[in-house]
N, C-alpha and C. Protein backbone atom coordinates (compact mmCIF):
# COMPACT_ATOMS: atom_id res chain seq x y z
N UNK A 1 -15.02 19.31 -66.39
CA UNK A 1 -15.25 20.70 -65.99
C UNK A 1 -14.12 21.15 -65.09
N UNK A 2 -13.96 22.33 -64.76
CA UNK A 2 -12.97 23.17 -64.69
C UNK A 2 -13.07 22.75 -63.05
N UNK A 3 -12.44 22.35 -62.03
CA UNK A 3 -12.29 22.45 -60.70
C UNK A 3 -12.92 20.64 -60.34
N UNK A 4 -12.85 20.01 -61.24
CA UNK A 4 -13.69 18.68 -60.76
C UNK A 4 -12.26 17.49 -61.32
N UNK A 5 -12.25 16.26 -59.88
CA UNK A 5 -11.35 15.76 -60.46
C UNK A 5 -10.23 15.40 -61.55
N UNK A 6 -11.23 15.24 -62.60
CA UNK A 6 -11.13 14.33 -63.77
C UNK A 6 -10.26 15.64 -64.48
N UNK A 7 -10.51 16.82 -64.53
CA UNK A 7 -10.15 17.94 -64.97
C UNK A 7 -8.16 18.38 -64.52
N UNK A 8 -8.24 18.30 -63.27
CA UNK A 8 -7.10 18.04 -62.41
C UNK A 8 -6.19 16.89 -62.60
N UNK A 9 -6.57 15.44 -62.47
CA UNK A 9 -5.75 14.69 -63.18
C UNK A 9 -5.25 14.78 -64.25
N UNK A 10 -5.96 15.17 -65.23
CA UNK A 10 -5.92 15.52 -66.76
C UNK A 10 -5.03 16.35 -66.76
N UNK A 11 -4.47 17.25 -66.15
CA UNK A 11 -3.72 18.51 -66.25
C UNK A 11 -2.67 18.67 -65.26
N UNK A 12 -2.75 17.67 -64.35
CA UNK A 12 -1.49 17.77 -63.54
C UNK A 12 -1.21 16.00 -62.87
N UNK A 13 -0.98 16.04 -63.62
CA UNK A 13 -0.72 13.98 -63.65
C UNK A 13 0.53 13.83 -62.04
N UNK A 14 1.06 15.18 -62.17
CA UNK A 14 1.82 14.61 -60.48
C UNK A 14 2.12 16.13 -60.39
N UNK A 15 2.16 16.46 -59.22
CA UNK A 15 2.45 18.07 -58.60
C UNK A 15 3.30 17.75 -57.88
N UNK A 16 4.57 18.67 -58.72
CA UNK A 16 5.53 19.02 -57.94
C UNK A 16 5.44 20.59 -57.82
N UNK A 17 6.65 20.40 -56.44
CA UNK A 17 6.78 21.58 -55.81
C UNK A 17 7.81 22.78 -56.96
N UNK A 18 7.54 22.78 -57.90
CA UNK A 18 8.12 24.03 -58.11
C UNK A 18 7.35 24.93 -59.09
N UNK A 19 6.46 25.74 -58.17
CA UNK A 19 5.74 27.04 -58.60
C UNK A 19 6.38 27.82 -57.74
N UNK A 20 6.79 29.37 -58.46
CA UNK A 20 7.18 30.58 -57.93
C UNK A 20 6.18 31.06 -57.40
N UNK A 21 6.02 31.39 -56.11
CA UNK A 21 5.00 32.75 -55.73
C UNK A 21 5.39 33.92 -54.82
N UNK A 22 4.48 34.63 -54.67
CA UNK A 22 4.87 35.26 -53.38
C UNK A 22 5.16 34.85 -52.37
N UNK A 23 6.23 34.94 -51.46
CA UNK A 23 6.14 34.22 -50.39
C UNK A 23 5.74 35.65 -49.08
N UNK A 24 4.98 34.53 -48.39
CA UNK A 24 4.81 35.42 -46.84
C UNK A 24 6.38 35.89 -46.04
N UNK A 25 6.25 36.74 -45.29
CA UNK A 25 7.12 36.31 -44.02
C UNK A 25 7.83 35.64 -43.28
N UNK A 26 8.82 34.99 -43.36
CA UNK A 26 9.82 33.92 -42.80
C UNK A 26 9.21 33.96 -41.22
N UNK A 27 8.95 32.69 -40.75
CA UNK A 27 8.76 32.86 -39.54
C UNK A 27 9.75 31.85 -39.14
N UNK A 28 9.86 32.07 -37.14
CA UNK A 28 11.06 30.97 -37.06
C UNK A 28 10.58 29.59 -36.70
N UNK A 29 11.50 28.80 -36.26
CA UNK A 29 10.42 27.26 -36.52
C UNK A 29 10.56 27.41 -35.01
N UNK A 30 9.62 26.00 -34.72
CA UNK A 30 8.69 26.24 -33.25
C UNK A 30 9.65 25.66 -32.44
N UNK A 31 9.72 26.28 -30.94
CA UNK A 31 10.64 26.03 -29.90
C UNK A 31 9.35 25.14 -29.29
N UNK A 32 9.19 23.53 -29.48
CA UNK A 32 8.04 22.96 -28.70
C UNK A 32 8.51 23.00 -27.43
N UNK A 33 9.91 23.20 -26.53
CA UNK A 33 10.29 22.98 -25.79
C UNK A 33 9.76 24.19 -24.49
N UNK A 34 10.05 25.55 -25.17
CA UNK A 34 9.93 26.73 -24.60
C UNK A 34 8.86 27.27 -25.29
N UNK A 35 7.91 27.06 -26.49
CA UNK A 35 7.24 27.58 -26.65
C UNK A 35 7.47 28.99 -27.37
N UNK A 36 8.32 29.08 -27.67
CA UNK A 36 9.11 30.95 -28.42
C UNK A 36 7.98 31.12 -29.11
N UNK A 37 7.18 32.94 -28.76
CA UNK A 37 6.45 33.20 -29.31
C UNK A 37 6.99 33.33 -31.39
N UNK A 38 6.05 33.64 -31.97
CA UNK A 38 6.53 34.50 -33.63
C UNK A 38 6.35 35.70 -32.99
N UNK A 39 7.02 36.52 -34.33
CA UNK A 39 6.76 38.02 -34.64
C UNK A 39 6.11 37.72 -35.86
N UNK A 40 4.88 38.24 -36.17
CA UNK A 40 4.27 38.59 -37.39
C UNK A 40 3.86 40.25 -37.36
N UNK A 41 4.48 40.43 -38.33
CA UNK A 41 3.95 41.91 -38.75
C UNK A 41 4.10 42.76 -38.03
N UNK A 42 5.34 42.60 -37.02
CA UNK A 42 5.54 43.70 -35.75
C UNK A 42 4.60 42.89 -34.90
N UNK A 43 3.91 41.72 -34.74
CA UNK A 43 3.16 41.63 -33.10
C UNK A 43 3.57 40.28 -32.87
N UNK A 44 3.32 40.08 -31.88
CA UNK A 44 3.71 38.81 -30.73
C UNK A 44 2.48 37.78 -30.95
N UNK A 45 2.92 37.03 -31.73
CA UNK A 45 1.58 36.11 -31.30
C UNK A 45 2.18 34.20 -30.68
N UNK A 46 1.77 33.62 -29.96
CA UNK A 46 1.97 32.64 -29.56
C UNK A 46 1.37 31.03 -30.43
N UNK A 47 2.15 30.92 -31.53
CA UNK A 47 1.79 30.25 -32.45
C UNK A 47 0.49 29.79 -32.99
N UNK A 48 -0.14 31.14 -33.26
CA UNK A 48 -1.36 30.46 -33.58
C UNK A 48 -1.01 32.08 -34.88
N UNK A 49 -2.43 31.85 -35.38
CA UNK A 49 -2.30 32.77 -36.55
C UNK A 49 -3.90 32.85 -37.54
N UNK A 50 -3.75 34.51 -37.77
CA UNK A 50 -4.83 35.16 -38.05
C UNK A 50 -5.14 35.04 -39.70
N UNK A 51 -6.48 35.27 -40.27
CA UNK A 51 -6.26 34.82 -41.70
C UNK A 51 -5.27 35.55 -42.34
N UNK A 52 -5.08 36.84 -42.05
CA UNK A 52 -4.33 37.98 -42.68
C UNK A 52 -2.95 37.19 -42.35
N UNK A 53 -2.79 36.36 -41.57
CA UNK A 53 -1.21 35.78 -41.53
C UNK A 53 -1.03 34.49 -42.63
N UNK A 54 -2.01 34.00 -42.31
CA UNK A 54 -2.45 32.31 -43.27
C UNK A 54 -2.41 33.26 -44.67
N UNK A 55 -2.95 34.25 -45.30
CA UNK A 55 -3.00 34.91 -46.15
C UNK A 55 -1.10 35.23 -47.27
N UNK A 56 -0.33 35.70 -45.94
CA UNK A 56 0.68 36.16 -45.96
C UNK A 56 1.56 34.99 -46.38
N UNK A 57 1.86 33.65 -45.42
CA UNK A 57 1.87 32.83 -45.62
C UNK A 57 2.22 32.20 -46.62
N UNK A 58 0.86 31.89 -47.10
CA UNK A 58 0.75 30.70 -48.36
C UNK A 58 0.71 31.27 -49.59
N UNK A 59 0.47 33.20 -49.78
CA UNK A 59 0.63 33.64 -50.77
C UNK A 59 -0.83 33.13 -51.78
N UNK A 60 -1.88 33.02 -51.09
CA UNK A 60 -3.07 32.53 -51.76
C UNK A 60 -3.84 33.87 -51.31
N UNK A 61 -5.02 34.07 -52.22
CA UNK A 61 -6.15 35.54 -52.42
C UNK A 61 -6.13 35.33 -50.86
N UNK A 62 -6.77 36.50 -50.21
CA UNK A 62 -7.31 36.25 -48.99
C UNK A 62 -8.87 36.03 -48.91
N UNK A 63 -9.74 36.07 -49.86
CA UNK A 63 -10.71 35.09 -50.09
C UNK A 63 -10.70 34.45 -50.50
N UNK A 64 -9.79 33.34 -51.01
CA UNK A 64 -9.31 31.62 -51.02
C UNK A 64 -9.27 31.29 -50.08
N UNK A 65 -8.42 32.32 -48.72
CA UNK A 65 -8.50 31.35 -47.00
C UNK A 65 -9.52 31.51 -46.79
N UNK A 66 -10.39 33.09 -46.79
CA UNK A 66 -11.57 33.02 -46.41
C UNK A 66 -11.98 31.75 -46.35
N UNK A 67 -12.42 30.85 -47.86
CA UNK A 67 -13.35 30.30 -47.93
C UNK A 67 -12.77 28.84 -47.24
N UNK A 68 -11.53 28.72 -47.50
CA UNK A 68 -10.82 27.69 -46.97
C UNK A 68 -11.64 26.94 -45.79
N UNK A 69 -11.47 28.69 -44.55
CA UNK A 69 -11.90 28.64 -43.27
C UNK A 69 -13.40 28.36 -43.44
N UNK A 70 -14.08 29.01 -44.09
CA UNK A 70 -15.85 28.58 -43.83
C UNK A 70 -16.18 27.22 -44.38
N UNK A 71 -15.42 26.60 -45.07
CA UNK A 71 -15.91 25.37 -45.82
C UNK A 71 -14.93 24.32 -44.67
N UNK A 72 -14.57 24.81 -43.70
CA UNK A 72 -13.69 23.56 -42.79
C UNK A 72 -12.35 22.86 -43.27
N UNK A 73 -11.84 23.93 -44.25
CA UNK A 73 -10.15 23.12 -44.84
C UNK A 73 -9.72 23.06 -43.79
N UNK A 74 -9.41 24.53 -43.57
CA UNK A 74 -8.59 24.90 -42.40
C UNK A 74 -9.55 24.86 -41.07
N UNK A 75 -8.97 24.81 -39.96
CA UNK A 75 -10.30 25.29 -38.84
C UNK A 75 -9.72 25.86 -37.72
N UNK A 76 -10.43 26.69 -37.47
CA UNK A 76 -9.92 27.91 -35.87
C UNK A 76 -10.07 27.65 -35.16
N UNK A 77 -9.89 28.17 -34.04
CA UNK A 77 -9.56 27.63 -32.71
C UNK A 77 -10.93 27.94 -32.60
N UNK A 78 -11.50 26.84 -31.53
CA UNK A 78 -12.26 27.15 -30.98
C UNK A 78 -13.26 28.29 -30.08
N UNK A 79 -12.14 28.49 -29.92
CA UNK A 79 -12.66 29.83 -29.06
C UNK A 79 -12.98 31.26 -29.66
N UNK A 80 -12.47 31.00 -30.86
CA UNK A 80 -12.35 32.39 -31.56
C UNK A 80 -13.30 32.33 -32.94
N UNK A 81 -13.39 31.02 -33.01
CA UNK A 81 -14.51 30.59 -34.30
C UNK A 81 -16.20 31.59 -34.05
N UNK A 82 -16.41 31.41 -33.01
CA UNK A 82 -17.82 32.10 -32.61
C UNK A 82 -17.61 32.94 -31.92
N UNK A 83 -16.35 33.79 -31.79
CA UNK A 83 -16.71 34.44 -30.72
C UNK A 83 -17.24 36.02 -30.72
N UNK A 84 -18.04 36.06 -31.70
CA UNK A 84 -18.82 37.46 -32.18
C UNK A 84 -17.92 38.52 -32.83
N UNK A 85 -18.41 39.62 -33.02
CA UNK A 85 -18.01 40.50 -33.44
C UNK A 85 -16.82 40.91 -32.84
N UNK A 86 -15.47 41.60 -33.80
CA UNK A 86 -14.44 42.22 -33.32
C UNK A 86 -13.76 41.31 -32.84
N UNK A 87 -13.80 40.01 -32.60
CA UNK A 87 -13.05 39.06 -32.37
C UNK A 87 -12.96 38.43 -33.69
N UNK A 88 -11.07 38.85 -33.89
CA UNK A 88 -10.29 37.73 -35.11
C UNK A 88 -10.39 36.04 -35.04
N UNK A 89 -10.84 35.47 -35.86
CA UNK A 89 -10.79 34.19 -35.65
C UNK A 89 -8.95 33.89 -35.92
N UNK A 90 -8.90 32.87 -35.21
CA UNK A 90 -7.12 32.65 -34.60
C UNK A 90 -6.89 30.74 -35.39
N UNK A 91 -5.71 30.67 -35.78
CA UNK A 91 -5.84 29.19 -36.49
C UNK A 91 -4.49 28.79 -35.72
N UNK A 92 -4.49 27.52 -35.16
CA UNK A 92 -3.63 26.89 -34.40
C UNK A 92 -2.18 26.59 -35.60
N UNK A 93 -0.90 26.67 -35.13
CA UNK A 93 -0.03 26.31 -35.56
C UNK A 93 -0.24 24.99 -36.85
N UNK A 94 -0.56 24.02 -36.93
CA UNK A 94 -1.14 22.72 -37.86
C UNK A 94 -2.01 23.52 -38.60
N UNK A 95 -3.20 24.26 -38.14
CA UNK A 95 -3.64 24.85 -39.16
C UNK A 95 -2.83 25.56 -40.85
N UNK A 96 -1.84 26.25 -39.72
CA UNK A 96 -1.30 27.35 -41.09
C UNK A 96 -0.09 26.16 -41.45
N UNK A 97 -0.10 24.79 -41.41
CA UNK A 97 0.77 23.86 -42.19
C UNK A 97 -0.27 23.46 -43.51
N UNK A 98 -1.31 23.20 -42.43
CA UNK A 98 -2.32 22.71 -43.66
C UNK A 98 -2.58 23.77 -44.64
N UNK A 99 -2.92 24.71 -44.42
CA UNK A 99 -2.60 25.53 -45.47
C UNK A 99 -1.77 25.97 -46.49
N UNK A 100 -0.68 26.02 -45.65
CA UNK A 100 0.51 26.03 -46.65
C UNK A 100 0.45 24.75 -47.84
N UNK A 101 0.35 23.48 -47.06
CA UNK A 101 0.01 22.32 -47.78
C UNK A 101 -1.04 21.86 -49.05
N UNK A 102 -1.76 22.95 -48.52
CA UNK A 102 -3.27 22.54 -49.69
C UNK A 102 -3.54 23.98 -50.45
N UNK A 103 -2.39 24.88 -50.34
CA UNK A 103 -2.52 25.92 -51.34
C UNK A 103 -1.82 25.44 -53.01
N UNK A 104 -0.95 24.79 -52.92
CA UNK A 104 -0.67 24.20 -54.84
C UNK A 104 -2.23 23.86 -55.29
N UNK A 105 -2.74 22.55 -54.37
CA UNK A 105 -3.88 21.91 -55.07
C UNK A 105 -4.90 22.85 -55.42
N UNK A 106 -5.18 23.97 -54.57
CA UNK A 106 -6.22 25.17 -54.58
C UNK A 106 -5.54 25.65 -56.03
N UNK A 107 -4.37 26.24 -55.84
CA UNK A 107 -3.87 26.13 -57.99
C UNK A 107 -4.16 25.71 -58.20
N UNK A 108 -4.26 24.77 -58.45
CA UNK A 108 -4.53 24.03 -59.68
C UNK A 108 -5.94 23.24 -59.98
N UNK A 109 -7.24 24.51 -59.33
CA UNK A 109 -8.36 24.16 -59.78
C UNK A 109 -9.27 23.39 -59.16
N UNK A 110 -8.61 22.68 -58.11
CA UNK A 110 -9.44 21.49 -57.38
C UNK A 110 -10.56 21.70 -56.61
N UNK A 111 -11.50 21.41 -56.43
CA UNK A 111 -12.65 22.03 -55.73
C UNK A 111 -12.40 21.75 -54.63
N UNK A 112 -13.51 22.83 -53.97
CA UNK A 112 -13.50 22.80 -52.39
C UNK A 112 -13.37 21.57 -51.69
N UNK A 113 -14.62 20.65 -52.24
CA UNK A 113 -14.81 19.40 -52.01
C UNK A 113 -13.69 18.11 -51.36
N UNK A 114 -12.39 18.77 -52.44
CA UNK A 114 -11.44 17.74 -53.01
C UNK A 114 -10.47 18.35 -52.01
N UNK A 115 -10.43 19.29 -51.77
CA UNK A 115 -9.39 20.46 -50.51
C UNK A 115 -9.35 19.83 -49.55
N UNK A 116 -11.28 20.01 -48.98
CA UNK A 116 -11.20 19.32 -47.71
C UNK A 116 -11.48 17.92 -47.25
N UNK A 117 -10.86 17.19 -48.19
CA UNK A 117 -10.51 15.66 -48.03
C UNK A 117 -9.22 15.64 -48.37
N UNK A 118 -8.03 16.33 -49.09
CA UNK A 118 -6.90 16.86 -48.63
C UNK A 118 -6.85 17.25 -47.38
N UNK A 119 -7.00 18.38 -46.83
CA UNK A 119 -6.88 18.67 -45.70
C UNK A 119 -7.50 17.87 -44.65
N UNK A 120 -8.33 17.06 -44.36
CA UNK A 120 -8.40 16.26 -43.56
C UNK A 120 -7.48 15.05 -43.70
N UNK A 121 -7.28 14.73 -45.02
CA UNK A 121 -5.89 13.30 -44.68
C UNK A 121 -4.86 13.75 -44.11
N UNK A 122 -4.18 15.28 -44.37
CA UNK A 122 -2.92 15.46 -43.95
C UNK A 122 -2.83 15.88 -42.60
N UNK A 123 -4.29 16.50 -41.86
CA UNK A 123 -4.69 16.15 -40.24
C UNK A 123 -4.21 14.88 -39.92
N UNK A 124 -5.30 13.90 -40.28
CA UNK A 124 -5.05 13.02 -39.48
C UNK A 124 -3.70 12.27 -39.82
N UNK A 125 -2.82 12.40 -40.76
CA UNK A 125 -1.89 11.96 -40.59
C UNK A 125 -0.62 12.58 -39.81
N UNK A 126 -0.96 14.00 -39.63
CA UNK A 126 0.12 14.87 -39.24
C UNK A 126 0.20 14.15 -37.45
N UNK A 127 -0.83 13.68 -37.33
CA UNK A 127 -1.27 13.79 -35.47
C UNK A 127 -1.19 12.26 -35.51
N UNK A 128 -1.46 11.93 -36.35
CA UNK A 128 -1.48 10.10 -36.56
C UNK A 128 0.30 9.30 -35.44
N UNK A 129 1.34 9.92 -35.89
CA UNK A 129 2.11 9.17 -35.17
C UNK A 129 3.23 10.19 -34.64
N UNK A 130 4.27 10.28 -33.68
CA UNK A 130 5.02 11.19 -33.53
C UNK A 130 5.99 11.21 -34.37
N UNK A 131 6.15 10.40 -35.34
CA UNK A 131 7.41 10.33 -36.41
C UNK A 131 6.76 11.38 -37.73
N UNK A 132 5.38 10.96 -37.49
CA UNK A 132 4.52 12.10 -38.44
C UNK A 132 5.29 13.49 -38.52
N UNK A 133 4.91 14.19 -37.09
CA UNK A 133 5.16 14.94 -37.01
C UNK A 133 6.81 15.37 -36.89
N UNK A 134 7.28 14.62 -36.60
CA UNK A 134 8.87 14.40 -36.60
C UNK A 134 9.71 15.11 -38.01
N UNK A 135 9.44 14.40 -38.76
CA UNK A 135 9.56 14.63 -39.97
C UNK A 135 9.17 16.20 -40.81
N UNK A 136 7.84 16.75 -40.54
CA UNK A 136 7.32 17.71 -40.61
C UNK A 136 8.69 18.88 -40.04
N UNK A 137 8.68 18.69 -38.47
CA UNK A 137 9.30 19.42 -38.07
C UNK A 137 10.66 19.86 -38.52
N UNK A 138 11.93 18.82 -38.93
CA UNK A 138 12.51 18.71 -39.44
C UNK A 138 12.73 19.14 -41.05
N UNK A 139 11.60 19.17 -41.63
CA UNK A 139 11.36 20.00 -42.89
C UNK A 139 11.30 21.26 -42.47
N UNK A 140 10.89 21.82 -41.03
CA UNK A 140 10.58 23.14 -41.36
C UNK A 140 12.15 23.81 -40.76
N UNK A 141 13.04 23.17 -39.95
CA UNK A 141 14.07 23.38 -39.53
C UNK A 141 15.03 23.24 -40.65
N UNK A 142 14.83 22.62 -41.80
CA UNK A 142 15.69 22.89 -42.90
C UNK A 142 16.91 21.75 -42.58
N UNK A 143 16.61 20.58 -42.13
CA UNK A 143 16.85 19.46 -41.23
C UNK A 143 17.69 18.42 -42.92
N UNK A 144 15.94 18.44 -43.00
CA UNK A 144 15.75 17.07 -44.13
C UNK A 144 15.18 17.68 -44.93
N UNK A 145 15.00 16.87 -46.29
CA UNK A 145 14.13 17.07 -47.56
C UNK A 145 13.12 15.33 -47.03
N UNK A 146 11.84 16.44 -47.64
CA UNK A 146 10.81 15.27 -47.35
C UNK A 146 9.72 15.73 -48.10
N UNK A 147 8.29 14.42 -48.48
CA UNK A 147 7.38 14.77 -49.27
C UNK A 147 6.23 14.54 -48.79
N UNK A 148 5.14 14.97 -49.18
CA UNK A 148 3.83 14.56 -48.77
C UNK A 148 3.58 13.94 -50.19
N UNK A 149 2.87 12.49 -49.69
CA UNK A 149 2.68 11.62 -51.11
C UNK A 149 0.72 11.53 -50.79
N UNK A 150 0.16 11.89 -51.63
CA UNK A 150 -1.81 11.81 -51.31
C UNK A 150 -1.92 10.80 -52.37
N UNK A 151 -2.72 9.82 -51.89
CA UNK A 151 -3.53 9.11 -52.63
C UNK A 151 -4.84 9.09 -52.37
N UNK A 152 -5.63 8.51 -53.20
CA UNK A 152 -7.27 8.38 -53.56
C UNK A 152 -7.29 6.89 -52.78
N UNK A 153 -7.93 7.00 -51.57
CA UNK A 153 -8.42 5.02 -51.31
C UNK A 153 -9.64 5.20 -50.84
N UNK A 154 -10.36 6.18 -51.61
CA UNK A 154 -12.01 5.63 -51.47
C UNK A 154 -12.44 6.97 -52.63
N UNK A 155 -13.75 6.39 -52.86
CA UNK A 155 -14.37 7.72 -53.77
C UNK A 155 -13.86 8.98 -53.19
N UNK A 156 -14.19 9.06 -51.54
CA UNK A 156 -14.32 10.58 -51.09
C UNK A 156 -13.12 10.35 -50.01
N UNK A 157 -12.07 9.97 -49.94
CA UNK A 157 -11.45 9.58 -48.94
C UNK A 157 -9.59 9.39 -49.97
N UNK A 158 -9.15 10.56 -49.03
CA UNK A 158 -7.45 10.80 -49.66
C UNK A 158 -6.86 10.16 -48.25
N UNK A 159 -5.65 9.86 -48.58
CA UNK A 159 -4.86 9.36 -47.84
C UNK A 159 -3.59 9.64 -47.37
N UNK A 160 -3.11 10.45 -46.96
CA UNK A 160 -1.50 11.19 -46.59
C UNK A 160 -0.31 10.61 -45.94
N UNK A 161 0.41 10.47 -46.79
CA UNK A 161 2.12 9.89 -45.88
C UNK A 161 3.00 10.79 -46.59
N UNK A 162 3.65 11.09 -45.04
CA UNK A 162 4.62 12.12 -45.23
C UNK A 162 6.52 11.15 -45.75
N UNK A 163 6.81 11.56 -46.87
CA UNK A 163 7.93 10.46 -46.86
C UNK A 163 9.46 10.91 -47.16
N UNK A 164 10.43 10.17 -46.48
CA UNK A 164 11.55 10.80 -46.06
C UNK A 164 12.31 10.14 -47.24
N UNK A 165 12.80 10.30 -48.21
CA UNK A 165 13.91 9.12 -48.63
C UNK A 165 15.15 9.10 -47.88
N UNK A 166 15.64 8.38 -48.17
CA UNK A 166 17.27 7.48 -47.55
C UNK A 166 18.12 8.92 -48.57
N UNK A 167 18.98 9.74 -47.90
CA UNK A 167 19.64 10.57 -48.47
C UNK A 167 20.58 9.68 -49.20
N UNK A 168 21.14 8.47 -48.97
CA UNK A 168 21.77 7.98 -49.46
C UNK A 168 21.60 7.16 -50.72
N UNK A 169 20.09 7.38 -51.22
CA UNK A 169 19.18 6.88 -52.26
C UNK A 169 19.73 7.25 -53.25
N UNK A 170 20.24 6.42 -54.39
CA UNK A 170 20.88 6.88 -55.71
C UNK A 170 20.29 7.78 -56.04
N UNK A 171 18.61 7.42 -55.86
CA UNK A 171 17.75 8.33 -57.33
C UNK A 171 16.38 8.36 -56.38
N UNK A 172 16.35 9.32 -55.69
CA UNK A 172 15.40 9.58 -55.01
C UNK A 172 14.23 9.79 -55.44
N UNK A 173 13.82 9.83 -57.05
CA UNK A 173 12.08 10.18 -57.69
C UNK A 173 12.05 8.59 -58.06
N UNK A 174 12.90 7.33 -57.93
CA UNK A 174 12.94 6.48 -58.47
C UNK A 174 12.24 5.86 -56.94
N UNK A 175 12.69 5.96 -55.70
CA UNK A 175 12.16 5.94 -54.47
C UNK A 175 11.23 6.39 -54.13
N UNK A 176 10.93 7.51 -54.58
CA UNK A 176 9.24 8.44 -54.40
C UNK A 176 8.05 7.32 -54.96
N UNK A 177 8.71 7.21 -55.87
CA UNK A 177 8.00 6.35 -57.51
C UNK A 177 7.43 5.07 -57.13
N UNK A 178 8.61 3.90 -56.55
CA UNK A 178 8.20 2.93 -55.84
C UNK A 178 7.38 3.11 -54.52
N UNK A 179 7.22 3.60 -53.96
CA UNK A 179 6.72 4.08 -52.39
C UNK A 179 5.49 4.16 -53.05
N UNK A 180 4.72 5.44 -54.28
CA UNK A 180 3.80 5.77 -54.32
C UNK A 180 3.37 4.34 -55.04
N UNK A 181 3.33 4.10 -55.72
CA UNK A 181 2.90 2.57 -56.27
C UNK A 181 2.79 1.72 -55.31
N UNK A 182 3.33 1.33 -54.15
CA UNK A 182 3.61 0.46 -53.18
C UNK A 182 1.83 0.92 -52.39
N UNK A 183 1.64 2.29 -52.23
CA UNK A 183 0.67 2.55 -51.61
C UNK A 183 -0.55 2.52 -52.45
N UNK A 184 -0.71 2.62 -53.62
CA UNK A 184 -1.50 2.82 -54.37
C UNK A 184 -2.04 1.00 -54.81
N UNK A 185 -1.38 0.00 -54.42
CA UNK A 185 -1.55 -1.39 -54.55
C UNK A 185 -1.53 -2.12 -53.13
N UNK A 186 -1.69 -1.48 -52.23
CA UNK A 186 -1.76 -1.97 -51.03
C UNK A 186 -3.05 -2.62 -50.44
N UNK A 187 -2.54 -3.82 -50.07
CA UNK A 187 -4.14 -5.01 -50.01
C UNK A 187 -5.30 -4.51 -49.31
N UNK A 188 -5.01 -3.10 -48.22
CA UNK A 188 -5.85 -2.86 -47.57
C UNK A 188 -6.57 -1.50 -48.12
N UNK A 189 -5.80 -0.63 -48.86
CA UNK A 189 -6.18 0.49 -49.29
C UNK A 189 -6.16 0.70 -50.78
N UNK A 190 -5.80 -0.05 -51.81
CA UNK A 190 -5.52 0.00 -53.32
C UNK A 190 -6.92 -0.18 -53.80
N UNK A 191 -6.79 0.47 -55.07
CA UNK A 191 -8.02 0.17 -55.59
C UNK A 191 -8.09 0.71 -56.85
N UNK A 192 -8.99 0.04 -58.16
CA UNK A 192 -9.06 0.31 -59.34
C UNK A 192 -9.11 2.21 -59.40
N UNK A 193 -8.66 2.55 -60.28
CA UNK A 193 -8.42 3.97 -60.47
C UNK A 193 -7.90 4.58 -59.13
N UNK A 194 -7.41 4.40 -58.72
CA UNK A 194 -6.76 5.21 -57.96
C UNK A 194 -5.91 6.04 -58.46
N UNK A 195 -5.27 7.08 -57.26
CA UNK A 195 -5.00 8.41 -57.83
C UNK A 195 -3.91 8.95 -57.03
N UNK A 196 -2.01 9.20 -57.32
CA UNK A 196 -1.48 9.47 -56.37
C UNK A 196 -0.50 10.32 -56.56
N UNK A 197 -0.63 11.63 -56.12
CA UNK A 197 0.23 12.51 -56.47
C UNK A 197 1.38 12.85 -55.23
N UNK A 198 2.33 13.88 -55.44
CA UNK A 198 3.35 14.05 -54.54
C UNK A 198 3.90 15.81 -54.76
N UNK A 199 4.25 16.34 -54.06
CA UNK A 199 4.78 17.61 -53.38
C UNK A 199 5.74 17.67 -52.87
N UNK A 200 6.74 18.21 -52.80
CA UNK A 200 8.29 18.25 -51.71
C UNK A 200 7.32 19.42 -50.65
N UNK A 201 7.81 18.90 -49.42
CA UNK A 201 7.16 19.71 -48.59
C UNK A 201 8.08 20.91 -47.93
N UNK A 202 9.60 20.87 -48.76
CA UNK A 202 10.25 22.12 -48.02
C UNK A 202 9.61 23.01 -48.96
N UNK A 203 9.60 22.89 -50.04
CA UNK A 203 9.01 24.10 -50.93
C UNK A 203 7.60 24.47 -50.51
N UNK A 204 6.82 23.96 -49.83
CA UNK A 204 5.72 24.86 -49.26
C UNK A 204 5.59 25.54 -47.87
N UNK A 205 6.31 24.55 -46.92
CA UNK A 205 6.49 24.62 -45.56
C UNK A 205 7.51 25.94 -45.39
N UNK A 206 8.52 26.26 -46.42
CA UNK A 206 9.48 27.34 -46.06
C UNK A 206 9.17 28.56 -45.57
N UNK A 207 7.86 28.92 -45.39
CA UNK A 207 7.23 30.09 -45.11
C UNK A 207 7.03 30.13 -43.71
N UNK A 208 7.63 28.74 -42.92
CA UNK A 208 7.32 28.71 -41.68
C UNK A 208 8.70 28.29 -41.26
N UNK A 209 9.64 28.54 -41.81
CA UNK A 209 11.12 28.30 -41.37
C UNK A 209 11.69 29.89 -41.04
């Protein structure tokens, strides 16, 4: 059926990054040092961002984030999640990565379900180590070329490594290739049917460069 694993494998055996879309707004990449606010849309905001920006963004319906946000892909700040009427709910900087990140798979049919076990591996891996994020950053500075590689290591449980090749790599999908196999047979996480696809992450992240 149309949005359920088996459907998705079947039809996209590895996702790469090259779909044309709309793109949002160039924003500039983050001063962690000083903190430099964005400009979105003519206003000042201090790296955080509204659905109408996540919208802009990732170039997905704005009831795709909607639902993104109510089903917990993405998640808002705290403070702004409940905070009644006339108050915009606000999504922290990582938020509108993850988004950017889990808008191909939302193409290509995948259910909610399957989103937000995407989006929770590439949480906890984004925060998992500072090289995590290292790397990330550096993609969005237009630094490095780098990928997010997801695998399947449990029924309901994806797994995220962000991976850099050696620029000096003859054949860098030949490096992607081994890496993802390497993870997909790994004594602690491998397992019969498993499932491991890959993304270049400048082609999604560019919306935040």
């Amino acid at each position: 059926a149309a949005g359920s694993m088996s459907h998705y494998v079947a039809n996209n055996p590895l996702v790469k990054g090259d779909i044309h879309r709309r793109r949002g707004q160039r924003l500039p990449p983050l001063d962690t040092q000083k903190r430099k606010p964005y400009m979105i849309n003519d206003m000042t905001d201090f790296t955080s961002f509204t659905l109408a920006d996540l919208t802009r963004l990732t170039g997905a319906k704005r009831r795709s984030v909607q639902l993104w946000a109510e089903a917990g892909v993405i998640r808002a700040d705290k403070t702004t999640e409940r905070a009644g009427t006339g108050t915009h709910r606000r999504f922290p900087r990582d938020e509108a990565i993850i988004a950017c990140l889990v808008h191909p798979f939302a193409m290509r049919q995948i259910s909610i379900g399957e989103l937000l076990n995407v989006a929770t591996a590439i949480r906890r891996h984004l925060n998992e180590t500072p090289v995590s994020r290292d790397i990330v950053e550096r993609v969005i500075s237009r630094e490095r070329e780098a990928y997010l590689l997801l695998t399947t290591t449990g029924p309901d449980f994806w797994g995220a490594t962000f991976f850099e090749p050696d620029p000096k790599s003859p054949n860098v999908y030949e490096a992607i290739g081994v890496h993802m196999t390497n993870l997909l047979h790994h004594k602690d996480h491998g397992r019969a049917g498993a499932i491991a696809m890959a993304i270049l992450l400048n082609t999604y992240l560019k919306p935040l460069t």
